[in-house]
C-alpha atoms as a PDB file:
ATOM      1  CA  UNK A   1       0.000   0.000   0.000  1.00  0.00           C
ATOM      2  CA  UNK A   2       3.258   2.286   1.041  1.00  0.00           C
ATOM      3  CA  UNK A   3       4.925   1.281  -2.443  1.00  0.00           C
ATOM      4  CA  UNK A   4       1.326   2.464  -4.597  1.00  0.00           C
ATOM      5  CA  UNK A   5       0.992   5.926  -2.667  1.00  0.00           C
ATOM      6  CA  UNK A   6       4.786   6.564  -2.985  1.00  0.00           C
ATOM      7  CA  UNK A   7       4.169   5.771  -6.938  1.00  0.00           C
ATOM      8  CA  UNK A   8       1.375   7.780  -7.409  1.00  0.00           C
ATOM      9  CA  UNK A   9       3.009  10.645  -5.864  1.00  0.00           C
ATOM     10  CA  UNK A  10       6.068  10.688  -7.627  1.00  0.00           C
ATOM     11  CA  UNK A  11       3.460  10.549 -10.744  1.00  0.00           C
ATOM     12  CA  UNK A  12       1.883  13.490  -9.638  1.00  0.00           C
ATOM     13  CA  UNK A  13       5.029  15.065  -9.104  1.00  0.00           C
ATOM     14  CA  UNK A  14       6.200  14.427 -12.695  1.00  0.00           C
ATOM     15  CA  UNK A  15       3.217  15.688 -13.926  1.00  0.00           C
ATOM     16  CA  UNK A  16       4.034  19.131 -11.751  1.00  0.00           C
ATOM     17  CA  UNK A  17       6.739  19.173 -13.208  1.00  0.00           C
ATOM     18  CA  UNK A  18       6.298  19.110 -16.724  1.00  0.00           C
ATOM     19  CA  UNK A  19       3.189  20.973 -17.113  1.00  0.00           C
ATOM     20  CA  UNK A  20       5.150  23.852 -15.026  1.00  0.00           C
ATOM     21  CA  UNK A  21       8.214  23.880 -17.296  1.00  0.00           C
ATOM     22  CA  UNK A  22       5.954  24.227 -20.240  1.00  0.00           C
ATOM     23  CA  UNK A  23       5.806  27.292 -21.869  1.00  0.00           C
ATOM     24  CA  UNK A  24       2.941  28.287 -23.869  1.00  0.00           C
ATOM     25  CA  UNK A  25       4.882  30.555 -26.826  1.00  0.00           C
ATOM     26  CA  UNK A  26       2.932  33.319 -28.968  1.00  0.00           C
ATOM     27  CA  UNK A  27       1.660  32.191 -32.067  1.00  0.00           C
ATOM     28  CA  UNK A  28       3.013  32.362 -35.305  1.00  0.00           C
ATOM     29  CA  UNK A  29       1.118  33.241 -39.213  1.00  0.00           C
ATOM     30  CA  UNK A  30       2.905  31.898 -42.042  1.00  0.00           C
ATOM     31  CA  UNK A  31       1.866  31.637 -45.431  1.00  0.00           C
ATOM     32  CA  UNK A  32       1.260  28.799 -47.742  1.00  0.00           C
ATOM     33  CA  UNK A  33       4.752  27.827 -49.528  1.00  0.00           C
ATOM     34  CA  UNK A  34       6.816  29.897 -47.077  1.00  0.00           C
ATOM     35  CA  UNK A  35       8.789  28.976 -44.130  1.00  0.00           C
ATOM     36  CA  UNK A  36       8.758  28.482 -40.440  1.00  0.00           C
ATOM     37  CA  UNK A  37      10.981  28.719 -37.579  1.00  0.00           C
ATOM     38  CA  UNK A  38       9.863  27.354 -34.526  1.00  0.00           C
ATOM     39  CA  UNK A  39      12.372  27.863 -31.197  1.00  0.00           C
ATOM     40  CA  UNK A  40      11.562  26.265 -28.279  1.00  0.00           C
ATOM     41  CA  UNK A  41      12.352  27.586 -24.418  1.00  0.00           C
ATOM     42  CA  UNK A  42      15.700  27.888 -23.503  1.00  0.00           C
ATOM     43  CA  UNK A  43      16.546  24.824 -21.658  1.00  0.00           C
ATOM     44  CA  UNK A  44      20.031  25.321 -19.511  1.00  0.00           C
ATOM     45  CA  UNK A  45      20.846  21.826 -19.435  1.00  0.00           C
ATOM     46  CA  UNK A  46      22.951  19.755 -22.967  1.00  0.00           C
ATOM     47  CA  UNK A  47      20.434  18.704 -25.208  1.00  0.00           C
ATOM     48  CA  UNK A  48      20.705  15.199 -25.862  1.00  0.00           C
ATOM     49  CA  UNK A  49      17.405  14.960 -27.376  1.00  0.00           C
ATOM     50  CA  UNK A  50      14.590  16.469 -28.877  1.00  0.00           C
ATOM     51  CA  UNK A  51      10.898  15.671 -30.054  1.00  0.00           C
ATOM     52  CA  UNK A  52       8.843  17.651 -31.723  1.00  0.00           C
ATOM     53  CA  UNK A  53       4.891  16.880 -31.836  1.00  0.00           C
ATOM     54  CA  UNK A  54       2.276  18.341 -34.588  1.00  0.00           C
ATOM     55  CA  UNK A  55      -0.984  18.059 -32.273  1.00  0.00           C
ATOM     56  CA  UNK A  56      -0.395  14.871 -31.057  1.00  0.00           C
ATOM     57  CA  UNK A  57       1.119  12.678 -33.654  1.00  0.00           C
ATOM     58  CA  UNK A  58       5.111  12.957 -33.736  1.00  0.00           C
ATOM     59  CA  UNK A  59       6.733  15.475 -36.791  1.00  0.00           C
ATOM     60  CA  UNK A  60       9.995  14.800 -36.031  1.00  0.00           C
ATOM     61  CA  UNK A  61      12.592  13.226 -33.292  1.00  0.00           C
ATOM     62  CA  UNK A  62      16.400  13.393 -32.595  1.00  0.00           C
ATOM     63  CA  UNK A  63      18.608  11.283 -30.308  1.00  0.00           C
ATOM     64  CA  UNK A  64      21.546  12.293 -30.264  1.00  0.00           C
ATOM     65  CA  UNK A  65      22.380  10.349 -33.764  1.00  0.00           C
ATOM     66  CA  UNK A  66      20.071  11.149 -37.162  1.00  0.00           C
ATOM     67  CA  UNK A  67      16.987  13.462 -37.334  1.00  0.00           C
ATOM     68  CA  UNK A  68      13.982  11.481 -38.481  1.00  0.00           C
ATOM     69  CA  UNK A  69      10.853  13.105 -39.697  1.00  0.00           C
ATOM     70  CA  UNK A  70       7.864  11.520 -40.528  1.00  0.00           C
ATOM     71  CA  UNK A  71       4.836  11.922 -42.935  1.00  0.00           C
ATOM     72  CA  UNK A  72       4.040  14.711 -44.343  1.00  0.00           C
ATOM     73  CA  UNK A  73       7.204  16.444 -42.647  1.00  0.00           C
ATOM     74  CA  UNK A  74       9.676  14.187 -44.723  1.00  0.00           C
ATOM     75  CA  UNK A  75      12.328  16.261 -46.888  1.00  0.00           C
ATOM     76  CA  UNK A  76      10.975  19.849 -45.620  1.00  0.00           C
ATOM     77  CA  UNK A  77      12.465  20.220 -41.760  1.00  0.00           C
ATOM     78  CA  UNK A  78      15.333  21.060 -40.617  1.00  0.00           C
ATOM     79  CA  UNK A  79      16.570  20.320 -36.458  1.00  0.00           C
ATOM     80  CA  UNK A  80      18.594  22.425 -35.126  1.00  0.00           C
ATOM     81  CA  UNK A  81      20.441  20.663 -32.533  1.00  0.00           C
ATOM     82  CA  UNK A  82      22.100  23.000 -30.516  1.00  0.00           C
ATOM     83  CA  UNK A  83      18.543  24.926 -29.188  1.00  0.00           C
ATOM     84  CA  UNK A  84      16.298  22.760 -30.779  1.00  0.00           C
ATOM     85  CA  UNK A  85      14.585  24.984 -32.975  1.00  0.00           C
ATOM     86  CA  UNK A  86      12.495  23.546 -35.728  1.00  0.00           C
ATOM     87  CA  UNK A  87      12.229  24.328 -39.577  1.00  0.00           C
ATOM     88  CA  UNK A  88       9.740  23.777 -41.861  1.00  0.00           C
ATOM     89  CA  UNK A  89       9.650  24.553 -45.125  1.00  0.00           C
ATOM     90  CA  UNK A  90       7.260  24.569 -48.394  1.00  0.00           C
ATOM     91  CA  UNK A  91       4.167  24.845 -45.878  1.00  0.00           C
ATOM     92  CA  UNK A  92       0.243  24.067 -46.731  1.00  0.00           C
ATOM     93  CA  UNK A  93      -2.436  24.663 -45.093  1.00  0.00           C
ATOM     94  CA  UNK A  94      -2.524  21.051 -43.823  1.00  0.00           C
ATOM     95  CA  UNK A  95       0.238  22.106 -41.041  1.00  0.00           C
ATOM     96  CA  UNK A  96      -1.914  24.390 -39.108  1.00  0.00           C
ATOM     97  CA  UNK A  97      -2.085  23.342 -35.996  1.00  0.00           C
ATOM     98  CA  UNK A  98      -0.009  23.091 -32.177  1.00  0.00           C
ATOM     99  CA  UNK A  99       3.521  21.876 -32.280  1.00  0.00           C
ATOM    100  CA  UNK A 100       5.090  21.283 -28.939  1.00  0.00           C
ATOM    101  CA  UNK A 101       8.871  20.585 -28.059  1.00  0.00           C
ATOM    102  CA  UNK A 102      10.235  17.921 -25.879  1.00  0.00           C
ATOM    103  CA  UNK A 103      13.825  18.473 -24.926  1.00  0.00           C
ATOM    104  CA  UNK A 104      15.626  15.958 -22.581  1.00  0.00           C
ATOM    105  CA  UNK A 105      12.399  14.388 -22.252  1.00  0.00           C
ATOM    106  CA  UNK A 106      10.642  17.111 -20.883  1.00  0.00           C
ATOM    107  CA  UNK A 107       7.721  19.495 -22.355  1.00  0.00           C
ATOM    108  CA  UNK A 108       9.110  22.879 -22.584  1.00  0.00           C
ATOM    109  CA  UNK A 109       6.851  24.390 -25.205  1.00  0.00           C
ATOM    110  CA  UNK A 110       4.352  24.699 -27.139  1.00  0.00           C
ATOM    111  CA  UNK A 111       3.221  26.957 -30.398  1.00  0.00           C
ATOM    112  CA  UNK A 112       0.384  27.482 -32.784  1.00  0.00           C
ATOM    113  CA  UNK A 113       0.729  27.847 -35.971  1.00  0.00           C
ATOM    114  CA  UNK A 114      -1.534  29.479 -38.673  1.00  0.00           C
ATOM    115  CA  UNK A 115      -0.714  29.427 -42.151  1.00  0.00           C
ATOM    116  CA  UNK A 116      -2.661  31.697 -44.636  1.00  0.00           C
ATOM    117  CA  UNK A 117      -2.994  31.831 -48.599  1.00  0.00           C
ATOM    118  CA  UNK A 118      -1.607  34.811 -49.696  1.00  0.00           C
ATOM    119  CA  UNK A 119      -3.855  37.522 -50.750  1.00  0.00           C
ATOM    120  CA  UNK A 120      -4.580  37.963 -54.582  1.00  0.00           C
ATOM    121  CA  UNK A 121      -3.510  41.336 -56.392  1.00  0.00           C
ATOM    122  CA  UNK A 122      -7.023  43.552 -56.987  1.00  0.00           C
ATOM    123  CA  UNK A 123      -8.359  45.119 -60.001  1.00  0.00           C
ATOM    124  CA  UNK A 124      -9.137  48.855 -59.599  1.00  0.00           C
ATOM    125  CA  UNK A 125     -12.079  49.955 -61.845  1.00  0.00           C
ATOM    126  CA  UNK A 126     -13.588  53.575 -62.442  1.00  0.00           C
ATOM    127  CA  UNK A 127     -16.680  54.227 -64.194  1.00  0.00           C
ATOM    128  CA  UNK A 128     -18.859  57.555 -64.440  1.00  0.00           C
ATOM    129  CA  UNK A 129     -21.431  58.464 -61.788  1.00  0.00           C
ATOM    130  CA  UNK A 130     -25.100  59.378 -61.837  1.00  0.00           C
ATOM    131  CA  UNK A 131     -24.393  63.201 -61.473  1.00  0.00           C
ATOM    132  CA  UNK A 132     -22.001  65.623 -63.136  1.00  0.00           C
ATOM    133  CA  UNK A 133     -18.266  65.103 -62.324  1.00  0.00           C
ATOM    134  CA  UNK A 134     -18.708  62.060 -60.384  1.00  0.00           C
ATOM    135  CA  UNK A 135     -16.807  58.873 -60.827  1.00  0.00           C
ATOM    136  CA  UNK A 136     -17.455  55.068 -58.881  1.00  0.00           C
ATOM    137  CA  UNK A 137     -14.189  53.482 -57.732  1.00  0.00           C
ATOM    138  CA  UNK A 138     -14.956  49.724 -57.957  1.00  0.00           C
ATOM    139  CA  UNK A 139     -11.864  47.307 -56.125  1.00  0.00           C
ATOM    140  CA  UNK A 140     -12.708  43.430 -57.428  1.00  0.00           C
ATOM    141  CA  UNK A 141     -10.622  40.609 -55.521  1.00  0.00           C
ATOM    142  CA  UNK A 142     -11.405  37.165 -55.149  1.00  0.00           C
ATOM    143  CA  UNK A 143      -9.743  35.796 -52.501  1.00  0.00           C
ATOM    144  CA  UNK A 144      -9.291  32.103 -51.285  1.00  0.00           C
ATOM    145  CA  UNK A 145     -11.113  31.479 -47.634  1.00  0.00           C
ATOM    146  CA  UNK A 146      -8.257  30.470 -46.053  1.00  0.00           C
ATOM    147  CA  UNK A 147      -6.426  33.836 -46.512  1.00  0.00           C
ATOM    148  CA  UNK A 148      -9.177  35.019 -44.439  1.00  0.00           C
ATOM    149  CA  UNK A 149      -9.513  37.870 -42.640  1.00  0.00           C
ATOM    150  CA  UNK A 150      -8.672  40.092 -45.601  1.00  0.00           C
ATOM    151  CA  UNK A 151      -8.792  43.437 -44.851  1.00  0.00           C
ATOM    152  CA  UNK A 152      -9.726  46.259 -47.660  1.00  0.00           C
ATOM    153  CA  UNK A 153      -7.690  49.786 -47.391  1.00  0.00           C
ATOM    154  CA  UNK A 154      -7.539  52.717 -49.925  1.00  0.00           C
ATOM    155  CA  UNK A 155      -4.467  54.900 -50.703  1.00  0.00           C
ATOM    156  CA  UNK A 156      -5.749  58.193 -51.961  1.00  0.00           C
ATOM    157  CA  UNK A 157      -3.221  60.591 -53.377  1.00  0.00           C
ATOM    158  CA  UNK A 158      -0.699  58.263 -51.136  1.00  0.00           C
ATOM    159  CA  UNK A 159      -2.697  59.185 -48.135  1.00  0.00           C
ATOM    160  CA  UNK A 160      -3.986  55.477 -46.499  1.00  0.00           C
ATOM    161  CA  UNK A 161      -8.060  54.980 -45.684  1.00  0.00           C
ATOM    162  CA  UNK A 162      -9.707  52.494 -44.816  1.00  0.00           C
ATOM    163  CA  UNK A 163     -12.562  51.936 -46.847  1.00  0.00           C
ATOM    164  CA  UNK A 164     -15.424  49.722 -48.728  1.00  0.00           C
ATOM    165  CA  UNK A 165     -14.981  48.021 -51.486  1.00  0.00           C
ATOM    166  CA  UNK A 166     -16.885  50.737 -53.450  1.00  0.00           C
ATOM    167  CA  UNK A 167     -15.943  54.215 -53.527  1.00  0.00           C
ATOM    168  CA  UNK A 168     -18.161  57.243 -55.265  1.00  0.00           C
ATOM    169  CA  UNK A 169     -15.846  60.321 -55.795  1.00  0.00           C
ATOM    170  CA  UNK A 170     -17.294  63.838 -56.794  1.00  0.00           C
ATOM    171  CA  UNK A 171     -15.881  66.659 -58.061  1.00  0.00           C
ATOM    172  CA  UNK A 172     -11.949  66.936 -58.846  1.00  0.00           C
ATOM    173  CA  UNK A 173     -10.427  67.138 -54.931  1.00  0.00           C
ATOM    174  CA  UNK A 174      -8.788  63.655 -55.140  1.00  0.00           C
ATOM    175  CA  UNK A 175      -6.725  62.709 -58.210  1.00  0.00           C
ATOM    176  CA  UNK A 176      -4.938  59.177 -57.766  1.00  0.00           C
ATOM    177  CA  UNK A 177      -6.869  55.997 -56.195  1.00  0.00           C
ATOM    178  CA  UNK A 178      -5.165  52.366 -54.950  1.00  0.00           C
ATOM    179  CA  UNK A 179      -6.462  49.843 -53.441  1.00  0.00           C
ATOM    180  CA  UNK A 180      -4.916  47.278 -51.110  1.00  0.00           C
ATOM    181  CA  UNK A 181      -5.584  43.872 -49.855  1.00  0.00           C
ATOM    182  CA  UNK A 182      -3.770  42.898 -46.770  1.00  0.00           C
ATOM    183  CA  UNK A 183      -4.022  39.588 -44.349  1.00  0.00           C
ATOM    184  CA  UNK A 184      -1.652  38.074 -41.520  1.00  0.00           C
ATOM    185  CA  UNK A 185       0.831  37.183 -43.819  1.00  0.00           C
ATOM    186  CA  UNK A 186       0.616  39.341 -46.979  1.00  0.00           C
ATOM    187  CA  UNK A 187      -0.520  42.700 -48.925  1.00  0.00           C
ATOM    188  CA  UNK A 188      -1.158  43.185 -52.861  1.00  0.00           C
ATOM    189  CA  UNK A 189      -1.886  46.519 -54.159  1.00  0.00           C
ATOM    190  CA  UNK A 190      -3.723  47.068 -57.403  1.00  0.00           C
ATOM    191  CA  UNK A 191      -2.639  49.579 -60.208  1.00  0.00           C
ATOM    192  CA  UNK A 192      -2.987  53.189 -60.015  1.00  0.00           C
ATOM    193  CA  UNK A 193      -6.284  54.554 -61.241  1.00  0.00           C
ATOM    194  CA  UNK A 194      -6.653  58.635 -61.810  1.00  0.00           C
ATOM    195  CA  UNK A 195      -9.517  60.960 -61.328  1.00  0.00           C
ATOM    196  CA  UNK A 196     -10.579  62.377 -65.027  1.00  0.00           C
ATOM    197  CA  UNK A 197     -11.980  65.537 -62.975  1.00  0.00           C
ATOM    198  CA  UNK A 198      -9.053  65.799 -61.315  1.00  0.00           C
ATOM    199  CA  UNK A 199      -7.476  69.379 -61.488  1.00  0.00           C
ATOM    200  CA  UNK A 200      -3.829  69.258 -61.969  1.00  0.00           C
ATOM    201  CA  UNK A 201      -3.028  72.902 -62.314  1.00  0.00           C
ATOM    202  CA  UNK A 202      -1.213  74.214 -59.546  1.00  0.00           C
ATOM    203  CA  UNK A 203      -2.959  74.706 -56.563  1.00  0.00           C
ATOM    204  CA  UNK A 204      -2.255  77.913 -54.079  1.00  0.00           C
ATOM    205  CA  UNK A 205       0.638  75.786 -52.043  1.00  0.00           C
ATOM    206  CA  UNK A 206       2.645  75.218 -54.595  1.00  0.00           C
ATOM    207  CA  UNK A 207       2.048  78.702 -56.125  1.00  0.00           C
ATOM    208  CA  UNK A 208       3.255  79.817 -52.984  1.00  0.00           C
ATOM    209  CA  UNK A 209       5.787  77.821 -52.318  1.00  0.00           C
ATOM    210  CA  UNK A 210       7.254  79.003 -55.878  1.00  0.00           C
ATOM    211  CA  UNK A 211       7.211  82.310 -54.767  1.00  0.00           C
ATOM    212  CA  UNK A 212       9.024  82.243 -51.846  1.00  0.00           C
ATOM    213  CA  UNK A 213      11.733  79.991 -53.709  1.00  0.00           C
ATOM    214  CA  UNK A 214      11.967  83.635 -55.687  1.00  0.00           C
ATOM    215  CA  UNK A 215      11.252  85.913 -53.015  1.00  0.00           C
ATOM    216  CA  UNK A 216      13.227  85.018 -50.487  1.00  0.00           C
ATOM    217  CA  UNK A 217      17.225  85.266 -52.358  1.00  0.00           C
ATOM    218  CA  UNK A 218      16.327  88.528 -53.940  1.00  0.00           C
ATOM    219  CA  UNK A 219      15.081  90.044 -50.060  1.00  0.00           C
ATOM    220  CA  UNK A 220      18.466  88.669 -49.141  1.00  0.00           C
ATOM    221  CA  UNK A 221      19.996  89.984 -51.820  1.00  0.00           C
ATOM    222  CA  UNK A 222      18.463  94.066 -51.183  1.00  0.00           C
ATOM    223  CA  UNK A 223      19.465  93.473 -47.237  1.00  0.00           C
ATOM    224  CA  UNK A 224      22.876  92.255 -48.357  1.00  0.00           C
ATOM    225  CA  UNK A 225      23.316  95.335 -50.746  1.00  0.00           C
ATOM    226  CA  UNK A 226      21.853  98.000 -48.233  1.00  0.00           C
ATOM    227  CA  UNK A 227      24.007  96.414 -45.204  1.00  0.00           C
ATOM    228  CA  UNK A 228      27.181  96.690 -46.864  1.00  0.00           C
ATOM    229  CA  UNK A 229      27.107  98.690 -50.297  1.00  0.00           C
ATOM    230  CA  UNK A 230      24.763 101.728 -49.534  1.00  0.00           C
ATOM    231  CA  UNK A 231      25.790 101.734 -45.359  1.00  0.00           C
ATOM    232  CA  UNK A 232      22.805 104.409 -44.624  1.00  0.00           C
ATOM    233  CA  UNK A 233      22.826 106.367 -41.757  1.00  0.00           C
ATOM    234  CA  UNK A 234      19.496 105.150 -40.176  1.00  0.00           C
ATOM    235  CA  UNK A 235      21.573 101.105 -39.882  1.00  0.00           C
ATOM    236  CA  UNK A 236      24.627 103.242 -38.093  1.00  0.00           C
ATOM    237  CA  UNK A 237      23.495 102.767 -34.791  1.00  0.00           C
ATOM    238  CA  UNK A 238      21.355  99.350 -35.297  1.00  0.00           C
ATOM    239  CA  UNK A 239      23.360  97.064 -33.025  1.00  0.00           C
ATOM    240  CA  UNK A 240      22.183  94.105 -35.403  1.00  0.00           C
ATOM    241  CA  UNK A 241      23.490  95.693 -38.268  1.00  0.00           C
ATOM    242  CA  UNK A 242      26.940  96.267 -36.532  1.00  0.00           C
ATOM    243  CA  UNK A 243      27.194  92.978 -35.229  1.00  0.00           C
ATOM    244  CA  UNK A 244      26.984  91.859 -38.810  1.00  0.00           C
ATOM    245  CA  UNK A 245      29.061  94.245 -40.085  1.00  0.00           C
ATOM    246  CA  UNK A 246      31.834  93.412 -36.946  1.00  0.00           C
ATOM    247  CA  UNK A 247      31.435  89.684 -37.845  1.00  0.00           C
ATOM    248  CA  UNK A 248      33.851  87.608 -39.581  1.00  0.00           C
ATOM    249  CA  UNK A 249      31.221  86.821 -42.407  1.00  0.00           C
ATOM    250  CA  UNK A 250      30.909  90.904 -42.408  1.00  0.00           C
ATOM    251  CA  UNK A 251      34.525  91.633 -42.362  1.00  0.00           C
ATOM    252  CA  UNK A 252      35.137  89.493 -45.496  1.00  0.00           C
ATOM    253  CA  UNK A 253      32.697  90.645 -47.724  1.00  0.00           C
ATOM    254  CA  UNK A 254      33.390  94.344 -46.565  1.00  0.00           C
ATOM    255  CA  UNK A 255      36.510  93.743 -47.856  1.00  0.00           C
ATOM    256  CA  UNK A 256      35.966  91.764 -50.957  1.00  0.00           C
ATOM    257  CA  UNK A 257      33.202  94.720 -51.621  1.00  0.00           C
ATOM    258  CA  UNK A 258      36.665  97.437 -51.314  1.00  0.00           C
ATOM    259  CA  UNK A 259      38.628  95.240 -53.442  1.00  0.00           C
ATOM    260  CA  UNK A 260      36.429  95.246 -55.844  1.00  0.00           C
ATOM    261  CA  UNK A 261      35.553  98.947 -55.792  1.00  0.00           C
ATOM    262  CA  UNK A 262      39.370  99.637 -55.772  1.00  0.00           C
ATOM    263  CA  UNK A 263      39.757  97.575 -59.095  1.00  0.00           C
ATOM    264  CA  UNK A 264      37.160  99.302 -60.697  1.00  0.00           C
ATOM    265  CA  UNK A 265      38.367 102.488 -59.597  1.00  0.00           C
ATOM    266  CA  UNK A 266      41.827 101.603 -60.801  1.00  0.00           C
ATOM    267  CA  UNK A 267      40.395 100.360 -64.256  1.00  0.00           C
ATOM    268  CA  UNK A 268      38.764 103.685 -64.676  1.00  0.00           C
ATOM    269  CA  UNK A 269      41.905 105.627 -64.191  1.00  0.00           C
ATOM    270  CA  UNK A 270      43.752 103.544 -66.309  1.00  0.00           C
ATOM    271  CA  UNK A 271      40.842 104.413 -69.446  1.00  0.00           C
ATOM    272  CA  UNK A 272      40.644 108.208 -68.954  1.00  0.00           C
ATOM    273  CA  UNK A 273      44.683 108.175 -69.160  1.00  0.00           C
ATOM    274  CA  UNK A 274      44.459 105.267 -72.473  1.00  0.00           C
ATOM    275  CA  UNK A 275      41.694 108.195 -73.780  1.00  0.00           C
ATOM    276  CA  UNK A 276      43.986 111.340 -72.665  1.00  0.00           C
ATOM    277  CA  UNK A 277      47.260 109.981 -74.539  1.00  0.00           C
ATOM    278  CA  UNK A 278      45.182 109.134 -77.348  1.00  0.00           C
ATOM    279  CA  UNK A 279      43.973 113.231 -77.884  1.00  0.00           C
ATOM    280  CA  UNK A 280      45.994 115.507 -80.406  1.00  0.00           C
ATOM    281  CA  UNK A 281      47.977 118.139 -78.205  1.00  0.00           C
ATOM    282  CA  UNK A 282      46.693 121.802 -78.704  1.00  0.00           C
ATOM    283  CA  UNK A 283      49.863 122.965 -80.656  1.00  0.00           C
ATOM    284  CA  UNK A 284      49.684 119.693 -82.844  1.00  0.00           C
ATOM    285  CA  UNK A 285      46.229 120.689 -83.821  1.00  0.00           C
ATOM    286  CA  UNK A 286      47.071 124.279 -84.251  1.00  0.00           C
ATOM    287  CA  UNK A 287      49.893 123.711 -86.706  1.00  0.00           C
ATOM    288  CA  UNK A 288      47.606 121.427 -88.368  1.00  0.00           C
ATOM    289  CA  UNK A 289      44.789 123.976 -88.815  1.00  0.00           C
ATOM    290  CA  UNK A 290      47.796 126.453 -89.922  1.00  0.00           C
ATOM    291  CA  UNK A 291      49.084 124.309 -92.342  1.00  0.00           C
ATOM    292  CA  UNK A 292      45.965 123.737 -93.896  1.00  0.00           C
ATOM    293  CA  UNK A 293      44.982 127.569 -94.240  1.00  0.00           C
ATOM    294  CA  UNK A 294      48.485 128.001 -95.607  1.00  0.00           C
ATOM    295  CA  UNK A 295      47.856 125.287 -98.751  1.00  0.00           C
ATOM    296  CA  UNK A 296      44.986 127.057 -99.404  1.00  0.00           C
ATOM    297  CA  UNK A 297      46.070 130.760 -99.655  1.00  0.00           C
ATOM    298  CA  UNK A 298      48.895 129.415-102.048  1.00  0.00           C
ATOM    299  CA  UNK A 299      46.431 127.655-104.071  1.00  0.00           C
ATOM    300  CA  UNK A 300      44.308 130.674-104.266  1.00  0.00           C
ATOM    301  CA  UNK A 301      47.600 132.779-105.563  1.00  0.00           C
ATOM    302  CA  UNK A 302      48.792 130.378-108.223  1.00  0.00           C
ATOM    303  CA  UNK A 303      45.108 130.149-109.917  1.00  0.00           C
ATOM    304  CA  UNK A 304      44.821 134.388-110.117  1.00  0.00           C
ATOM    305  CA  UNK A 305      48.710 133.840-111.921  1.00  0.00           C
ATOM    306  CA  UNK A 306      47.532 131.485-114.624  1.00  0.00           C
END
């Protein structure tokens, strides 16, 4: 009687002990063809062997020798041996399910997995409206049930809504419509559609921003000229203006604005003396205007001879 209450405690005990050293580990979406990676809880101890379990039936076992997987898990898992972790690859919807690991011969974890169909790519349609300048936005899917839950968004002039799968649009405020399908484990986006209403003259922001893009160097350019080319009296006193002016940025253009002025200066001088040596002197001119009256007068004498 001693030996079969000792026994069933230590059974009890077991049982403690491996439902508290499993871990219950946040579940994982994957989609149909992909991959998996399932990692167990750490375990401290050398793993000598592992076991993993889809539901209840055994996927795939290790000890301490060759991996062996079985059924549908042949040729697409990978063990990794050192922590256990689990690999599965070329997935179908058939592998849904829990998969729990036994390390050392101990539960440690367990996982559910979800695997989804990726969502299909949607076909954006626009046709006219019942009124005047009004267009119907139509977004046409068909998607398998087990990518379910799809969920329907909109991206309107790259801005993202949420949205039916039907939208009516009047008047020209919104120019570019997308639609979007995404689930757990995927998104598809259909092609752009535009807005024949849409007005794509330039509205007052960009109007404005152009004119500041102008404005704003030639303002820059006046205060740069009055600061340091004109210097009036009323900016004497402005301590602004002479901490400018007293600045290193100030100091160098005042004097790349004297250099400048002093070569110009200089090139001036040197055109009124080019023009002054290039004037007949007063006497030259005189003994010109001499000479010439004197040709005449003999001319004049020689015709009253003949």
């Amino acid at each position: 009687m001693l030996a079969s209450v000792s026994l069933f405690f230590l059974v009890l005990c077991n049982l403690a002990h491996d439902l508290s050293a499993q871990m219950i580990l946040s579940p994982k979406n994957a989609v149909v063809k992909g991959e998996v990676v399932l990692v167990p809880a750490h375990v401290s101890a050398k793993i000598i062997d592992v076991t993993w379990k889809h539901n209840s039936d055994i996927a795939l076992e290790w000890g301490g020798i060759n991996v062996k997987s079985f059924r549908e898990f042949e040729n697409r898992t990978t063990l990794d041996t050192t922590n256990g972790a689990l690999t599965i690859r070329n997935l179908t919807r058939e592998l849904n399910g829990t998969y729990t690991a036994e390390i050392n011969n101990l539960i440690v974890s367990s996982q559910q997995v979800k695997i989804f169909d990726p969502v299909p790519k949607p076909t954006l349609t626009r046709t006219d409206g019942e009124t005047e300048n009004s267009h119907v936005f139509t977004c046409d899917y068909k998607a398998p049930e087990n990518a379910q839950p799809v969920e329907l968004k909109w991206r309107i002039d790259d801005v993202e809504q949420p949205g039916p799968k039907v939208r009516i649009v009047q008047g020209n405020k919104n120019c570019s419509f997308v639609c979007e399908l995404i689930n757990p484990v995927s998104k598809q986006s259909s092609e752009a559609v535009g807005n024949p209403s849409c007005n794509n003259g330039l509205g007052p922001g960009p109007i404005i921003g152009i004119f500041g893009i102008v404005l704003i160097p030639v303002l820059l350019f006046v205060l740069f000229y009055v600061i340091f080319v004109r210097k009036p009296p009323v900016f004497k006193d402005n301590p602004i203006i002479k901490a400018l002016r007293n600045s290193a940025f100030g100091k160098l253009v005042d004097r790349n604005i004297s250099t400048s002025k002093g070569n110009q200066d200089g090139a001036g001088a040197q055109e009124d003396e080019r023009m002054m040596n290039d004037r007949p002197s007063d006497k030259s001119a005189e003994h010109g205007a001499n000479g010439t009256s004197d040709s005449k007068q003999e001319d004049k004498a020689a015709r009253a001879a003949d």
